[in-house]
Protein backbone atom coordinates (compact mmCIF):
# COMPACT_ATOMS: atom_id res chain seq x y z
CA UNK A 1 0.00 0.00 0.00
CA UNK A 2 3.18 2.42 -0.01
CA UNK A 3 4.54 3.86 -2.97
CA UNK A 4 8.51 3.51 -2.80
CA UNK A 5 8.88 4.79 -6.38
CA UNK A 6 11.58 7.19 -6.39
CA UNK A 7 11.86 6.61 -2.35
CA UNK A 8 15.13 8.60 -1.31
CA UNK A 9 16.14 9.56 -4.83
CA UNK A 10 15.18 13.37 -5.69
CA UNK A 11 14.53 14.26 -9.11
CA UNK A 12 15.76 17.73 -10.62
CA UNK A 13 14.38 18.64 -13.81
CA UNK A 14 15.84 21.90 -16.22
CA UNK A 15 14.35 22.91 -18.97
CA UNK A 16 16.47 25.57 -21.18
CA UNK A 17 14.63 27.63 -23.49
CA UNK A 18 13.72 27.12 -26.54
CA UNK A 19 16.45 29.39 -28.66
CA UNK A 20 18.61 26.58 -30.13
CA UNK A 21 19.30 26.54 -33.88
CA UNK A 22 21.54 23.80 -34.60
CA UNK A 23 21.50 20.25 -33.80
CA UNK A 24 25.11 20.88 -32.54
CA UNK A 25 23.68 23.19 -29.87
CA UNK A 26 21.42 20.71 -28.16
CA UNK A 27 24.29 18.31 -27.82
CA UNK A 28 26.50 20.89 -26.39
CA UNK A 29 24.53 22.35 -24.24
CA UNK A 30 23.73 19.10 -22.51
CA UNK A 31 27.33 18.51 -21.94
CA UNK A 32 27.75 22.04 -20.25
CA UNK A 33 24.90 20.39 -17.92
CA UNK A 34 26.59 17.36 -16.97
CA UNK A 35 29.61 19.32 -16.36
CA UNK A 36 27.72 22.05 -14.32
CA UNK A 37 26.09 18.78 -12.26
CA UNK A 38 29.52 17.47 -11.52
CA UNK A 39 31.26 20.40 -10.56
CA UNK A 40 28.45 20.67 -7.89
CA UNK A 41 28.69 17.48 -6.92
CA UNK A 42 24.95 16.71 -7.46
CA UNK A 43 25.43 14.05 -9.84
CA UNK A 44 27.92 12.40 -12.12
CA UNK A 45 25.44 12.70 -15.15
CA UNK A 46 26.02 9.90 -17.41
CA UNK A 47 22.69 9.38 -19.76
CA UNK A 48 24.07 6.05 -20.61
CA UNK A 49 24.19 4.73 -16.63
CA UNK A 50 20.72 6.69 -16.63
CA UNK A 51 21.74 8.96 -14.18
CA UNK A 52 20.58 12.23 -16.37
CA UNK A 53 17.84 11.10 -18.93
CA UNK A 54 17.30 13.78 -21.83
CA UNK A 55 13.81 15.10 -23.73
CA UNK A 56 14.41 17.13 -26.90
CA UNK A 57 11.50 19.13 -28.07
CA UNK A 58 12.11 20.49 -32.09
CA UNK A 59 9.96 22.65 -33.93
CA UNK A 60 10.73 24.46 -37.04
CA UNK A 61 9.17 28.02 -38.66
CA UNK A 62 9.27 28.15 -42.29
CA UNK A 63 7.23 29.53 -45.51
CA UNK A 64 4.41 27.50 -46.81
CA UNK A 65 5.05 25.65 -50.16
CA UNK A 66 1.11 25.19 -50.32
CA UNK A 67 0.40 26.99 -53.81
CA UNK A 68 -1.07 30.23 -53.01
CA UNK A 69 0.08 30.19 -49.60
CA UNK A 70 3.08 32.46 -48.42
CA UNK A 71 2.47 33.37 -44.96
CA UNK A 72 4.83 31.76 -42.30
CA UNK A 73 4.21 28.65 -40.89
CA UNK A 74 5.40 26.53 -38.15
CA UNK A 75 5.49 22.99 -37.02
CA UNK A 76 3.98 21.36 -34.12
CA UNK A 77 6.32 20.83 -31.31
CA UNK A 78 7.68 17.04 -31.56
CA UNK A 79 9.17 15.40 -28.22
CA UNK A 80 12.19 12.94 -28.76
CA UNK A 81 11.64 10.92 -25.13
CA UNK A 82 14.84 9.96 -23.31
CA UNK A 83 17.97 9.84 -26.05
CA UNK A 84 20.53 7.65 -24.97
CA UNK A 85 24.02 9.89 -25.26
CA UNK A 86 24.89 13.61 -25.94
CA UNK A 87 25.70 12.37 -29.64
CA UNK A 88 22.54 10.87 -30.18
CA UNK A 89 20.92 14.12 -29.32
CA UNK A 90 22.39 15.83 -32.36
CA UNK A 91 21.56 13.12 -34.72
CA UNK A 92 17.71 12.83 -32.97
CA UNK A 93 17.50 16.27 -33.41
CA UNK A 94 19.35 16.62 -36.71
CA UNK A 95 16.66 14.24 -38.38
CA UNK A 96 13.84 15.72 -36.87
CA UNK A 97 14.76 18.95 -38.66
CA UNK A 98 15.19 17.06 -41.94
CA UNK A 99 11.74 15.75 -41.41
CA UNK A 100 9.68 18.83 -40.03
CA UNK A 101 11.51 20.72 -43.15
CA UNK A 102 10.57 18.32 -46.01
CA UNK A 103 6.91 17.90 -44.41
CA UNK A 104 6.64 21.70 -44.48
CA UNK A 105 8.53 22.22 -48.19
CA UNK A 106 6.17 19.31 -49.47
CA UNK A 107 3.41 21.12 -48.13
CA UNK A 108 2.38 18.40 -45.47
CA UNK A 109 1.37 18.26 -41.60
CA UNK A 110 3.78 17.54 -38.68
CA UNK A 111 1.46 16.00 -36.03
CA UNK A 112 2.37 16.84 -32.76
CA UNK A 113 4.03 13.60 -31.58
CA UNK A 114 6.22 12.09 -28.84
CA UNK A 115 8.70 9.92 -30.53
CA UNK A 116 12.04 8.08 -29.18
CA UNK A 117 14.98 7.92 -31.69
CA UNK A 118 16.39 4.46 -32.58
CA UNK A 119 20.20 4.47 -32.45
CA UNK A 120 20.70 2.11 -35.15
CA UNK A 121 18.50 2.87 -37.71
CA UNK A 122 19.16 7.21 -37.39
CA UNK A 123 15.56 7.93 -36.96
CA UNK A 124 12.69 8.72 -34.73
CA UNK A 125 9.47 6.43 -34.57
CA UNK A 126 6.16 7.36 -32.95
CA UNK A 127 5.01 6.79 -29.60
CA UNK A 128 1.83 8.37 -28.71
CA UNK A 129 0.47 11.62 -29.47
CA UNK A 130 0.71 15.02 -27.68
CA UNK A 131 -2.26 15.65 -25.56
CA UNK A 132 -3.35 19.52 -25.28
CA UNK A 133 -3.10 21.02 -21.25
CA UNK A 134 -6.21 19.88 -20.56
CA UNK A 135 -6.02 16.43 -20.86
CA UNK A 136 -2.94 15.88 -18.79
CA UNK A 137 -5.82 17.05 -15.70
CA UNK A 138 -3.64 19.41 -14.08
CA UNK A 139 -5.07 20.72 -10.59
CA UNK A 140 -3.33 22.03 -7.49
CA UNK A 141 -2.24 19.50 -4.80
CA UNK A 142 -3.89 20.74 -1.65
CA UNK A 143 -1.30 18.87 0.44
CA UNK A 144 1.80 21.00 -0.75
CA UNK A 145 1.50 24.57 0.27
CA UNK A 146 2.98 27.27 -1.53
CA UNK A 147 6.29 28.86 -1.37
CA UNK A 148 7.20 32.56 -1.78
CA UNK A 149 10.55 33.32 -1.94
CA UNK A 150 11.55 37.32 -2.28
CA UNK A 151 13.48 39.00 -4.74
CA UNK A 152 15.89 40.02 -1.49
CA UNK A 153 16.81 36.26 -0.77
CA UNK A 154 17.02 35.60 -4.32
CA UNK A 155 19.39 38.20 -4.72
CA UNK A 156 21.23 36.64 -1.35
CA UNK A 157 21.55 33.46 -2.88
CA UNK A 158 22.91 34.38 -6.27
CA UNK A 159 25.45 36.20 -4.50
CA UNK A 160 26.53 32.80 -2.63
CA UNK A 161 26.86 31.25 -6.17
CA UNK A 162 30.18 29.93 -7.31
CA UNK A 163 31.17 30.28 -11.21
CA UNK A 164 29.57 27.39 -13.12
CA UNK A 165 31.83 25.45 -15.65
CA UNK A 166 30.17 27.11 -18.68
CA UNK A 167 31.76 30.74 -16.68
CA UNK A 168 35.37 29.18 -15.51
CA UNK A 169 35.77 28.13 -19.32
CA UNK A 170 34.33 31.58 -20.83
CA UNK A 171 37.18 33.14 -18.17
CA UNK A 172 39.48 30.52 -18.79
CA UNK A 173 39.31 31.80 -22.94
CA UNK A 174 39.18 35.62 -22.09
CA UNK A 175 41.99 35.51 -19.44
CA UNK A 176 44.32 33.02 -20.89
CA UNK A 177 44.03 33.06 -24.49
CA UNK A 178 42.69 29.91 -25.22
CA UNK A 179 41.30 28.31 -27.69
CA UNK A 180 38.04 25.64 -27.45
CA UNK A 181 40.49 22.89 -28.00
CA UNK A 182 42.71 23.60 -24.65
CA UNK A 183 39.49 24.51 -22.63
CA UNK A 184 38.20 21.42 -23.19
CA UNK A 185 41.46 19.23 -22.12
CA UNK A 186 40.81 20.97 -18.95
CA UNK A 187 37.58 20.32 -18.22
CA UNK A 188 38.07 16.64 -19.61
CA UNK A 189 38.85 15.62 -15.44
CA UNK A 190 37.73 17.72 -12.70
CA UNK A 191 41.31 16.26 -11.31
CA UNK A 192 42.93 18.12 -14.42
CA UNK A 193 40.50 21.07 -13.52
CA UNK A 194 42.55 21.55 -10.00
CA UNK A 195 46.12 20.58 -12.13
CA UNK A 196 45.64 23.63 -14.48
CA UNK A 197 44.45 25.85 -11.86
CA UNK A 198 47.71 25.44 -9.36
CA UNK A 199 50.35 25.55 -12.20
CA UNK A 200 48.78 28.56 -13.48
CA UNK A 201 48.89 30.45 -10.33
CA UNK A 202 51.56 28.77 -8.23
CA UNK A 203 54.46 28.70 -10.90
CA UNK A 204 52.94 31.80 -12.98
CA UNK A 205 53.63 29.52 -16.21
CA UNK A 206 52.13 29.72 -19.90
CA UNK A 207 48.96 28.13 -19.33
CA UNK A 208 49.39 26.05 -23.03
CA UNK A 209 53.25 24.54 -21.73
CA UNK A 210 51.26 22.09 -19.74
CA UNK A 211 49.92 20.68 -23.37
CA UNK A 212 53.35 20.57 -24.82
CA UNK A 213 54.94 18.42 -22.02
């Protein structure tokens, strides 16, 4: 009679917005968040242990090819459920481009779908469709009051916050001169992470000799 699903194990869920144009994006931007999860120590974030599971939503604006038509269209959004690796993620969302584009060009519908992406063939298949709000019933749990938190102790908190990877590397590029390559040989440890850091400031040494040795 007791539900033990999920029983000690929190789930966090982010949701970035909705501004990526390039299938190379998604990918990379899901690597910044497993690095981000890491540094803080929240969770090693490996989609292939299952530890961080991935939903990719792609839509894509475009003009009709109907004849007579030219106004702007857009496709429905299309959730890929649970992609297995950050790689996968470009090529789920690199076909799902392809195939809201030639829908749209041929002047066909995208129905608004939630699909999984199969590795092996390069492709997405159906699941089920995409019920509107109403129909997922959402009401207001009386059991879990409401919390108001105040701009002030926002404000508090952010000022408590430690540089995320995505910042150390942006610093890291600015400061140091380097390029993508030598950020990410850093950041490919959090041991090297700590390396790079002391050599840098305890010897005062070109921060690219440590990539010639």
């Amino acid at each position: 009679m007791i539900d033990y699903n999920r029983a000690g194990m929190p789930l966090l869920e982010i949701v970035t917005e909705g501004k990526n144009t390039h299938p190379v994006d998604a990918k990379l931007i899901v690597r910044e968040v497993q690095d981000m999860l890491r540094s803080l120590n929240i969770s090693k974030g490996n989609i292939e242990a299952g530890q961080l599971r991935v939903d990719v939503n792609i839509s894509v604006r475009g003009e009709s090819a109907k004849p007579g038509v030219s106004s702007e269209i857009q496709s429905p959004t299309v959730q890929v459920k649970n992609v297995s690796s950050a790689r996968n993620i470009e090529r789920a969302v690199e076909f799902e481009f392809r195939r809201h584009i030639k829908a749209l060009m041929d002047g066909n519908d995208v129905l608004p779908e939630t699909r999984r992406y199969d590795a092996e063939q390069n492709c997405t298949i159906p699941i089920r469709m995409i019920n509107e709000e109403p129909d997922y019933r959402y009401f207001q749990d009386p059991d879990l009051p409401q919390f108001k938190v105040s701009n002030q102790r926002i404000s508090r908190v952010h000022g408590l916050l430690e540089e995320v990877p995505f910042e150390v590397k942006r610093r890291f590029c600015n400061q140091f001169g380097m390029d993508v390559f030598d950020v990410k040989m850093v950041f490919k440890n959090p041991w090297s992470i700590e390396l790079f850091t002391r050599l840098i400031w305890s010897l005062q040494i070109d921060p690219k000799i440590p990539f010639v040795w």
